[in-house]
N, C-alpha and C. Protein backbone atom coordinates (compact mmCIF):
# COMPACT_ATOMS: atom_id res chain seq x y z
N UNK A 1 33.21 -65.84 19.75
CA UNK A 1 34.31 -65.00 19.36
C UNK A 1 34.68 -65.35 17.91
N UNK A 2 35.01 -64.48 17.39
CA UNK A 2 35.17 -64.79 15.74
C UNK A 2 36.73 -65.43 16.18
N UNK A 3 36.66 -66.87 15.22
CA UNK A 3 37.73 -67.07 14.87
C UNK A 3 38.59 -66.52 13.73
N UNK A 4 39.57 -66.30 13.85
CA UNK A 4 40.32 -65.13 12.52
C UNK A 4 42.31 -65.78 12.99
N UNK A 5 42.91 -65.94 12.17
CA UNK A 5 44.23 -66.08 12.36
C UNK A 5 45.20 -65.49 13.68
N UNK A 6 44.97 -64.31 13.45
CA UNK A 6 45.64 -63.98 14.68
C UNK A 6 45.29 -63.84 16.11
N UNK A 7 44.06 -64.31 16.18
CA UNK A 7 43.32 -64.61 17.58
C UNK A 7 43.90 -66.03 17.69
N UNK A 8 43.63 -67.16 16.78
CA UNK A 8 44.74 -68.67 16.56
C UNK A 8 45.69 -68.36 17.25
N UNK A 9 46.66 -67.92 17.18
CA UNK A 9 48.14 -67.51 18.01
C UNK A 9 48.00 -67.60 19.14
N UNK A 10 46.73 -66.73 19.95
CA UNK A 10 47.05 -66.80 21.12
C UNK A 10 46.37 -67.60 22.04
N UNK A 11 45.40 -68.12 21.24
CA UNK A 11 43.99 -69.21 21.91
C UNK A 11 43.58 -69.97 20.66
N UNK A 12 43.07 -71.32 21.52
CA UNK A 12 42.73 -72.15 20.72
C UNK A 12 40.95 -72.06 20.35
N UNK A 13 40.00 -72.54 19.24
CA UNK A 13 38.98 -72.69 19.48
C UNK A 13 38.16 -74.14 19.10
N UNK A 14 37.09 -73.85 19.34
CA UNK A 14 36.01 -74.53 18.90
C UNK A 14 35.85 -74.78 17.55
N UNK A 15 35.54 -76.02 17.04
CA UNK A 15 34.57 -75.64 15.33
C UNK A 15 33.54 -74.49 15.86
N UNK A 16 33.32 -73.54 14.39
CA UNK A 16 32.55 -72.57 13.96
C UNK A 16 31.12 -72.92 14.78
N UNK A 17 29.93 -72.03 15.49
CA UNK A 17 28.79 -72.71 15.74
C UNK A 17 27.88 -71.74 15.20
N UNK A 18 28.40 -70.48 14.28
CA UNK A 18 27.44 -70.08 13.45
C UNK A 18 28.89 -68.93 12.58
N UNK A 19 28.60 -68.66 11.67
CA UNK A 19 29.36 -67.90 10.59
C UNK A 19 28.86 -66.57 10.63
N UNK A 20 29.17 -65.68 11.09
CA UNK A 20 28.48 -64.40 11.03
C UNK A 20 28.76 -63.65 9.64
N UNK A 21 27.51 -63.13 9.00
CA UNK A 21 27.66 -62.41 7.90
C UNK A 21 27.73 -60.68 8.63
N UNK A 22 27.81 -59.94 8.07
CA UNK A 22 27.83 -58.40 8.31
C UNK A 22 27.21 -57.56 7.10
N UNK A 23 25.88 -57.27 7.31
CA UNK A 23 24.62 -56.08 6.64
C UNK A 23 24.85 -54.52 6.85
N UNK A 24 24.57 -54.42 5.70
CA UNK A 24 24.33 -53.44 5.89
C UNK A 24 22.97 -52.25 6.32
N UNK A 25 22.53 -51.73 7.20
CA UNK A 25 20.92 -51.47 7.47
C UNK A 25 20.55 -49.80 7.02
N UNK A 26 19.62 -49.11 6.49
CA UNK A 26 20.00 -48.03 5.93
C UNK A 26 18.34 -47.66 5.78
N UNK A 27 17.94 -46.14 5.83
CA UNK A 27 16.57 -46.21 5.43
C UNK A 27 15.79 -46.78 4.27
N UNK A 28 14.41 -47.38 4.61
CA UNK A 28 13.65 -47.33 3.49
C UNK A 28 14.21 -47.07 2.34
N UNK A 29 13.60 -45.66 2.37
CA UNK A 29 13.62 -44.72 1.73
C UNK A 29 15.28 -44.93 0.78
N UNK A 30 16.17 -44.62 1.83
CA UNK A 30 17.56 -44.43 0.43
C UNK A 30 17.82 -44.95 -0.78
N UNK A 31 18.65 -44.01 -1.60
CA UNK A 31 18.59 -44.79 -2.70
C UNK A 31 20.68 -45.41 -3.01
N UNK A 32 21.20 -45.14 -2.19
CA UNK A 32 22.78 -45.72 -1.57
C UNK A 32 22.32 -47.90 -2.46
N UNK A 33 23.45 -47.24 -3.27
CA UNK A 33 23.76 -48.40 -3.81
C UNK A 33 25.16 -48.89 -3.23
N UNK A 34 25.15 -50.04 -1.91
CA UNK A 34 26.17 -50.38 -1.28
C UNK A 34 27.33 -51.46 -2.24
N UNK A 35 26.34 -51.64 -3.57
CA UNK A 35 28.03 -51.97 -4.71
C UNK A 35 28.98 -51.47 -4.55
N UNK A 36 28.70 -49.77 -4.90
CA UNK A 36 29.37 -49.12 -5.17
C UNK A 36 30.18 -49.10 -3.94
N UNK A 37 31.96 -49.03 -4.62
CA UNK A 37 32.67 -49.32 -3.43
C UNK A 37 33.18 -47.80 -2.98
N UNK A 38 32.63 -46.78 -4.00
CA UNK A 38 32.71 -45.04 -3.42
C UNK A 38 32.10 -45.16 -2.21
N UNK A 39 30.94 -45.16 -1.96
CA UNK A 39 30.28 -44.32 -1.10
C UNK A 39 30.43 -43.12 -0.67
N UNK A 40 31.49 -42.18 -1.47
CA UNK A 40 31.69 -40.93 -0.47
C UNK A 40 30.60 -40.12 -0.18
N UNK A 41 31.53 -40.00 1.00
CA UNK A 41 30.93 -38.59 1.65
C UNK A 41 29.78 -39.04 2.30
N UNK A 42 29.48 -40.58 2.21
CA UNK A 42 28.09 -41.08 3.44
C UNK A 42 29.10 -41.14 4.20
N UNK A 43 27.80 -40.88 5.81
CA UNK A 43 28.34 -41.68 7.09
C UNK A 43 27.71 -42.71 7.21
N UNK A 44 29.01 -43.87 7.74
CA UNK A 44 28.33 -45.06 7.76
C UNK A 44 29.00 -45.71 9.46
N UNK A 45 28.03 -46.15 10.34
CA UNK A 45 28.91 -46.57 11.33
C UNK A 45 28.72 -47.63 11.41
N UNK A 46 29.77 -47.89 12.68
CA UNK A 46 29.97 -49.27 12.58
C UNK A 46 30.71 -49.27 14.24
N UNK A 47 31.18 -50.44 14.71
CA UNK A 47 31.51 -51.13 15.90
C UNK A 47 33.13 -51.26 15.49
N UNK A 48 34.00 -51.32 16.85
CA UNK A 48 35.27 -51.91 16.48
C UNK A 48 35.15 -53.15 15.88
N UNK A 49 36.04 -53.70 15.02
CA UNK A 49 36.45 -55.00 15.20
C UNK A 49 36.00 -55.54 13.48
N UNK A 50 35.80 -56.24 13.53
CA UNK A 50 36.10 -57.09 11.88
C UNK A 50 34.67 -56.34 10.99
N UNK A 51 34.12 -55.76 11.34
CA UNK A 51 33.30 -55.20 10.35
C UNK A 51 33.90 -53.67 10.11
N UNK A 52 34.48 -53.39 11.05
CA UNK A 52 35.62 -51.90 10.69
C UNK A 52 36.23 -52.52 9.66
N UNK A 53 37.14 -53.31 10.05
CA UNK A 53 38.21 -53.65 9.28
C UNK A 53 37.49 -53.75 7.30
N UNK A 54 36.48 -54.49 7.26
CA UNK A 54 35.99 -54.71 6.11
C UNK A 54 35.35 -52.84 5.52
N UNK A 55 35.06 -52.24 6.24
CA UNK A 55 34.66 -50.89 5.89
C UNK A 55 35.91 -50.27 5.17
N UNK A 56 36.83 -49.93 5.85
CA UNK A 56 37.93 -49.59 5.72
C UNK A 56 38.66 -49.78 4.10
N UNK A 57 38.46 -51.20 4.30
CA UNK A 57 39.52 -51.75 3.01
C UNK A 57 38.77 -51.69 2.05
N UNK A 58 37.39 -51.42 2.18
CA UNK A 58 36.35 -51.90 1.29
C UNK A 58 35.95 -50.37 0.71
N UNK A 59 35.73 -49.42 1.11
CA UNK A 59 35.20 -48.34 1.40
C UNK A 59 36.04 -47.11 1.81
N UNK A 60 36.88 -46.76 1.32
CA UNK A 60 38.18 -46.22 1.87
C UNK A 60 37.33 -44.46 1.99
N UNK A 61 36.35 -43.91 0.99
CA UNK A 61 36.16 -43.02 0.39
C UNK A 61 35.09 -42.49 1.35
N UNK A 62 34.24 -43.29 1.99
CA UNK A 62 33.18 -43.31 3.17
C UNK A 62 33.71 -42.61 4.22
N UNK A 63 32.83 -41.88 4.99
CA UNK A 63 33.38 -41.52 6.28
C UNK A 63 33.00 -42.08 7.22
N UNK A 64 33.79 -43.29 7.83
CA UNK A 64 33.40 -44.26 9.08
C UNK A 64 33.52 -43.83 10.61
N UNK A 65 31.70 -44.02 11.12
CA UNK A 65 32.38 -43.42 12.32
C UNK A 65 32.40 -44.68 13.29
N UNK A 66 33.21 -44.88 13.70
CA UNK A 66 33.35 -46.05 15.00
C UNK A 66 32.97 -45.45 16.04
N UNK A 67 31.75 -46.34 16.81
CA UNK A 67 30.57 -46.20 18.27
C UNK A 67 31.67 -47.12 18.94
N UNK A 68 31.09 -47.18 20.23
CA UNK A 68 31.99 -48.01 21.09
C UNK A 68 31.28 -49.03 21.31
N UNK A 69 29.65 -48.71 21.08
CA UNK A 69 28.66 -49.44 21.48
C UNK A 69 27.23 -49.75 20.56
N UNK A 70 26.74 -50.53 20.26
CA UNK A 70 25.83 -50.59 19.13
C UNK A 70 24.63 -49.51 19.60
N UNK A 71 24.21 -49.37 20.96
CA UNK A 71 23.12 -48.43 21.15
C UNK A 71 23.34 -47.24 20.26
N UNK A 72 24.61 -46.59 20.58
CA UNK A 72 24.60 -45.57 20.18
C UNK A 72 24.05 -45.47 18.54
N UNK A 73 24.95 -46.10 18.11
CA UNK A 73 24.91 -46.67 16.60
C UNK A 73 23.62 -46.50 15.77
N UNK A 74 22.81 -47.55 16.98
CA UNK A 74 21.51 -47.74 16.26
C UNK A 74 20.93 -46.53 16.56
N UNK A 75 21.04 -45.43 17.52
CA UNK A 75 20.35 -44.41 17.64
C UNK A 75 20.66 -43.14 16.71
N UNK A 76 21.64 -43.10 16.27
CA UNK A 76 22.29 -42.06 14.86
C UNK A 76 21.59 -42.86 13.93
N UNK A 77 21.33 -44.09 13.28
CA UNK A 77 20.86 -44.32 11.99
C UNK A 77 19.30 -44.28 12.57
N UNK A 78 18.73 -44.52 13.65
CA UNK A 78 17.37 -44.70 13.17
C UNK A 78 16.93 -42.92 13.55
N UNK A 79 17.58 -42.03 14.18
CA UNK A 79 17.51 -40.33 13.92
C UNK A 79 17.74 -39.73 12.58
N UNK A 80 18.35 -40.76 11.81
CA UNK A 80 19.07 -39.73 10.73
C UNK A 80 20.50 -39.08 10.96
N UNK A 81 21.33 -39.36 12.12
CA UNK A 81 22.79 -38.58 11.88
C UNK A 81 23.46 -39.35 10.74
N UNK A 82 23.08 -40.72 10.69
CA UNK A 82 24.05 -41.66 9.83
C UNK A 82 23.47 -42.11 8.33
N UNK A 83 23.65 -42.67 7.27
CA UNK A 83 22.91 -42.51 6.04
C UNK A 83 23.29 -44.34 6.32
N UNK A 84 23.77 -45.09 7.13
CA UNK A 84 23.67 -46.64 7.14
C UNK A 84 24.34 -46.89 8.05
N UNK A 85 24.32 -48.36 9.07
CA UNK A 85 25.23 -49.14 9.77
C UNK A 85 25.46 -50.51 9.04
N UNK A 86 26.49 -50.93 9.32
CA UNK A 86 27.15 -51.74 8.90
C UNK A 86 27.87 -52.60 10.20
N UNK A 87 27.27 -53.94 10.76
CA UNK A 87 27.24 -54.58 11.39
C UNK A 87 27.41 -56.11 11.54
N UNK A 88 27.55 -57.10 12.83
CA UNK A 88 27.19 -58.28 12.50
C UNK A 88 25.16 -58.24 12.32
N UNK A 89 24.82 -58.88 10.96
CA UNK A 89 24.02 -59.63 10.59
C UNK A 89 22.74 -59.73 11.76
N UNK A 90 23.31 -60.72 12.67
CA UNK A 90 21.96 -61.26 13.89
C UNK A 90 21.89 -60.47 14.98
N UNK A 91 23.57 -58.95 14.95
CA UNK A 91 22.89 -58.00 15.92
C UNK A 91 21.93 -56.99 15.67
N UNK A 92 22.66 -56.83 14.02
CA UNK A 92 21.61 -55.56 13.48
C UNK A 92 19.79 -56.00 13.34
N UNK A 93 19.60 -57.39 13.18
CA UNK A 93 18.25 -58.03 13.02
C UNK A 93 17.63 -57.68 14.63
N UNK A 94 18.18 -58.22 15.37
CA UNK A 94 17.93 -58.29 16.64
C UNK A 94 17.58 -57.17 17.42
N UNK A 95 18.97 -56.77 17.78
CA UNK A 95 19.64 -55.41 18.28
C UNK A 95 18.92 -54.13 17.64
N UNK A 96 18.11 -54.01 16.37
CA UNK A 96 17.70 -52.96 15.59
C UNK A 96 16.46 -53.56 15.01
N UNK A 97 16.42 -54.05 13.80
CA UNK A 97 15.19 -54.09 12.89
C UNK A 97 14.15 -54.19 13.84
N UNK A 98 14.15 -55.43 14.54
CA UNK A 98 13.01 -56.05 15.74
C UNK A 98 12.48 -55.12 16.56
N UNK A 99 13.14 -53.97 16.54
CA UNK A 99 13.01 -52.94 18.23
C UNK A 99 12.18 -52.15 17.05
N UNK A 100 11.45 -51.19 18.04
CA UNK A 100 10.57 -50.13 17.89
C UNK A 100 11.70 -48.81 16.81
N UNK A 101 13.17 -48.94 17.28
CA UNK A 101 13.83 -48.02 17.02
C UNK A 101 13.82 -48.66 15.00
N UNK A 102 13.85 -49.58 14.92
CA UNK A 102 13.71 -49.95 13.26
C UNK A 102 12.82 -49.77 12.38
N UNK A 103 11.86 -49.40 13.01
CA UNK A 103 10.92 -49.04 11.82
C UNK A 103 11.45 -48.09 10.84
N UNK A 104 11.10 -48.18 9.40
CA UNK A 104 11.70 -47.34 8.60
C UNK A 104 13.16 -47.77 8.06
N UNK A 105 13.76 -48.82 8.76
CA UNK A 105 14.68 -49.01 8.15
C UNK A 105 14.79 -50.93 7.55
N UNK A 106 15.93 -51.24 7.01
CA UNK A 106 16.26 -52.68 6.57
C UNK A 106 17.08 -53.01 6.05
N UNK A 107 17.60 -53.99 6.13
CA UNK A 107 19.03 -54.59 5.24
C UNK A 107 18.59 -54.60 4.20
N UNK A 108 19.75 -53.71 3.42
CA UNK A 108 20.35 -52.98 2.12
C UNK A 108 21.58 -53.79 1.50
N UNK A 109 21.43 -54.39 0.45
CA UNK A 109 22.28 -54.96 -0.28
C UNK A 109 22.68 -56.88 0.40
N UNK A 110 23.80 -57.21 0.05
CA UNK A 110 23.92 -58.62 0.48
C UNK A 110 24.37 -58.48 1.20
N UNK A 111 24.36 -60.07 2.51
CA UNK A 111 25.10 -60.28 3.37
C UNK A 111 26.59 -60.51 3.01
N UNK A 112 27.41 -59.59 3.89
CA UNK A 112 29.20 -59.84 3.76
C UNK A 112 29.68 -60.80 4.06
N UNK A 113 30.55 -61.81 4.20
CA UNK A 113 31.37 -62.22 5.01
C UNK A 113 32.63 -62.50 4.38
N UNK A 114 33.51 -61.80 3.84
CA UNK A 114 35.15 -61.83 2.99
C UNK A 114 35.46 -62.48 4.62
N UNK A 115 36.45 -63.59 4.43
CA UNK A 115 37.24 -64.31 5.09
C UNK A 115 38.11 -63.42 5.48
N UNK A 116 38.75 -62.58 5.33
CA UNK A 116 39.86 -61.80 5.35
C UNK A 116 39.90 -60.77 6.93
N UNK A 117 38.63 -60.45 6.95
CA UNK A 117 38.36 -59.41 7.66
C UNK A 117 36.87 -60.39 8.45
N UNK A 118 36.37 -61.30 8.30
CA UNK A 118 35.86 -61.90 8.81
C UNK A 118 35.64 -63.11 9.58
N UNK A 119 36.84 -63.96 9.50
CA UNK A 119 37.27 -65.22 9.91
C UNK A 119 36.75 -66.16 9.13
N UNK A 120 36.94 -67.22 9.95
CA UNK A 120 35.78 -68.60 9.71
C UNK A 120 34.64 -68.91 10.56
N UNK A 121 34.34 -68.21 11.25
CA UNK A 121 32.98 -68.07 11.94
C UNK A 121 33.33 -67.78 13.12
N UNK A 122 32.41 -67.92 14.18
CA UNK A 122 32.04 -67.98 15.54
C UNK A 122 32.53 -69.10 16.20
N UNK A 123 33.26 -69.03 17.06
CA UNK A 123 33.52 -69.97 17.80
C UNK A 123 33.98 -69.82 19.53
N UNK A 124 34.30 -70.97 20.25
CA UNK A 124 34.42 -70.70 21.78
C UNK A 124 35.96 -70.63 21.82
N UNK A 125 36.49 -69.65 22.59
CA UNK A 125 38.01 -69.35 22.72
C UNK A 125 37.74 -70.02 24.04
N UNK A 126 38.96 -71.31 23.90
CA UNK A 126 39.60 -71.79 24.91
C UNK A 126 40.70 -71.30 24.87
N UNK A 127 41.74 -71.88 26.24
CA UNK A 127 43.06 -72.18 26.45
C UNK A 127 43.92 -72.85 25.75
N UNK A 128 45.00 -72.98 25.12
CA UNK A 128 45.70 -74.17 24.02
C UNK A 128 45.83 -75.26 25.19
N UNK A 129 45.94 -75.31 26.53
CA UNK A 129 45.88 -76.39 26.73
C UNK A 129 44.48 -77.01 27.52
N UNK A 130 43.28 -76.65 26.65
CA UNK A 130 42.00 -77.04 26.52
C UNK A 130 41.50 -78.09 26.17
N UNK A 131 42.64 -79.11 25.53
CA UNK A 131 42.25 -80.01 24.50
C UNK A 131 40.95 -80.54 24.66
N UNK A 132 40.89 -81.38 25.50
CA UNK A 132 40.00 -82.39 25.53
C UNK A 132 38.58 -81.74 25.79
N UNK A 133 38.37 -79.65 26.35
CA UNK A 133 37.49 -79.78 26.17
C UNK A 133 36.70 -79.06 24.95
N UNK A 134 38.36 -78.71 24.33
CA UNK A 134 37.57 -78.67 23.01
C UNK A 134 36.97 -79.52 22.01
N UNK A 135 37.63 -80.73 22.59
CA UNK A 135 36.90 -82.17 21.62
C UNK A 135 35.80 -82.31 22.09
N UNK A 136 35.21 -82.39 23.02
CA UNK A 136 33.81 -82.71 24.11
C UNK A 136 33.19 -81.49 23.20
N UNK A 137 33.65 -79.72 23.24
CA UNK A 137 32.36 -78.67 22.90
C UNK A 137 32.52 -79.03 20.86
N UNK A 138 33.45 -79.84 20.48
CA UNK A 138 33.67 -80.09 18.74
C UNK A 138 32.52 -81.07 18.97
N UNK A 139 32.76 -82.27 19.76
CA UNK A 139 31.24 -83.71 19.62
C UNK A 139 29.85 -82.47 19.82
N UNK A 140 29.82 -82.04 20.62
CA UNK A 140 28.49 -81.33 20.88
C UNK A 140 27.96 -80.49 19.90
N UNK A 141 28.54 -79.54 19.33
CA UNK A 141 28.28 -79.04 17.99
C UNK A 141 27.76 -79.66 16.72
N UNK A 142 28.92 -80.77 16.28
CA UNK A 142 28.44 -81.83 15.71
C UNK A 142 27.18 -82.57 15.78
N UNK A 143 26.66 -83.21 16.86
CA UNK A 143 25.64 -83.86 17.45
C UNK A 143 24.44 -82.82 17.23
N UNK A 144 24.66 -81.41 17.74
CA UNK A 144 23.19 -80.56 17.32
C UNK A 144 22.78 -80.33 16.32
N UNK A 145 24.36 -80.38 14.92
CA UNK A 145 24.04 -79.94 13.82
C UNK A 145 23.36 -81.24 13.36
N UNK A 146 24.19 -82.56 13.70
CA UNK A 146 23.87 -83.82 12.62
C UNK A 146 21.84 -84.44 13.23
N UNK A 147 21.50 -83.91 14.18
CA UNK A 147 20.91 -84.52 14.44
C UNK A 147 19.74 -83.63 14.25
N UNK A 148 19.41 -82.62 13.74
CA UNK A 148 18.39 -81.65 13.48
C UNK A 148 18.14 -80.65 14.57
N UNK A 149 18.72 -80.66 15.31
CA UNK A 149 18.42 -79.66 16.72
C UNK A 149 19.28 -78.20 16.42
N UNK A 150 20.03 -77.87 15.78
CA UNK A 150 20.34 -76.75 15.56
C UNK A 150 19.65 -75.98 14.31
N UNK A 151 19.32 -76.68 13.28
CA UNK A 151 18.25 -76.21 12.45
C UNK A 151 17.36 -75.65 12.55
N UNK A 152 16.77 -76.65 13.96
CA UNK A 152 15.05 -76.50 14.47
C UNK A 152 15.31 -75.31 15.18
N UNK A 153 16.49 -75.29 16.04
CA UNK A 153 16.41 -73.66 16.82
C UNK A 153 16.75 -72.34 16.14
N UNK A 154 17.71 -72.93 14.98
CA UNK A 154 17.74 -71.96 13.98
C UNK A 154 16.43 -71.49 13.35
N UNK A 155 15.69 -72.31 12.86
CA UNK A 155 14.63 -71.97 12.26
C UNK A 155 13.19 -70.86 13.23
N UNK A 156 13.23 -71.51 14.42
CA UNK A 156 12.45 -70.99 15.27
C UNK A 156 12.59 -69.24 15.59
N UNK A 157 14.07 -69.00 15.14
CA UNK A 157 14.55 -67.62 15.84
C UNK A 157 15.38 -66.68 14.38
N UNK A 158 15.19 -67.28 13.41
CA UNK A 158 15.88 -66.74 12.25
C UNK A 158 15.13 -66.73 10.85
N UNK A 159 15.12 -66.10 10.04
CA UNK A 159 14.50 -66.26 8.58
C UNK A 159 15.41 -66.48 7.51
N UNK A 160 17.02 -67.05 7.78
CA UNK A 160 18.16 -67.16 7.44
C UNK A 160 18.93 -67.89 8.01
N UNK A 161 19.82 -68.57 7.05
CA UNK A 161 20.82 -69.74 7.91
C UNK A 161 21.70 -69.04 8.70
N UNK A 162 21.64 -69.15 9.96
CA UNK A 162 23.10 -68.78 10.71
C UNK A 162 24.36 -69.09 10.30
N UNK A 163 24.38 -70.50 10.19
CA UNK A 163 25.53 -71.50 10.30
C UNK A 163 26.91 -71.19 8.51
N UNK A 164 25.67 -70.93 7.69
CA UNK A 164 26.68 -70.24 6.32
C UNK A 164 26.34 -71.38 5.33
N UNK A 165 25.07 -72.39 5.38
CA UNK A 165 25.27 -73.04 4.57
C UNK A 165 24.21 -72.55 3.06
């Protein structure tokens, strides 16, 4: 669950166990320069939740359509209804590039992650009165990162740091 301030309020979490960036994925072919903070008049979709939010503030001029569900999503950009999605990072890799439905397309421009609209990463929502087992899942995190085991699985399943370093 992304940690972000006002999720804090009502639950406690975990340290971060990966930082999600948010890509943008778009044909080959286009020539959409995602600098530019116009974009009008593309459709660009996207999912509820902190990558809206960054569209929005970022992109006011765009016409955003919010899916409920990434299938859909990925099925308007890899048809052509949409001119890009704009996503978390390891779903659009996963969830899209990897599948049969990606061919023809790829992440366009840099990975996002503004704090603002993105948190401080990924983390496990406990209970506030979780303590102790959020100290036990904080040692365990720690221990995978310090000891090379989250690297190695990172490395095995990614061509990019998860974690944000």
């Amino acid at each position: 669950m992304t940690i972000t301030e006002e999720r804090k309020k009502q639950i406690d979490f975990t340290d971060p166990y990966y930082r999600t960036a948010a890509s943008f994925v778009a044909p080959d072919a286009t020539k959409i320069d995602f600098a530019d903070k116009a974009l009008g008049g593309l459709k660009i979709g996207t999912i509820p939740g902190v990558a809206e939010c960054y569209l929005e503030k970022t992109y006011p001029n765009a016409s955003i359509q919010v899916y409920q569900n990434a299938e859909d999503m990925f099925l308007d950009v890899s048809s052509g209804r949409l001119d890009a999605v704009f996503s978390d990072r390891i779903q659009l890799d996963y969830g899209l590039l990897k599948t049969e439905r990606g061919k023809g397309l790829s992440f366009r421009g840099d990975p996002i992650s503004e704090p603002g609209c993105f948190g401080a990463g990924i983390g496990i929502g406990l209970s506030k009165e979780d303590g102790e087992l959020r100290q036990a899942l904080n040692k365990a995190i720690k221990e995978v990162r310090d000891d090379g085991t989250y690297k190695a699985i990172n490395d095995k399943y990614f061509s990019y740091d998860i974690y944000g370093n």
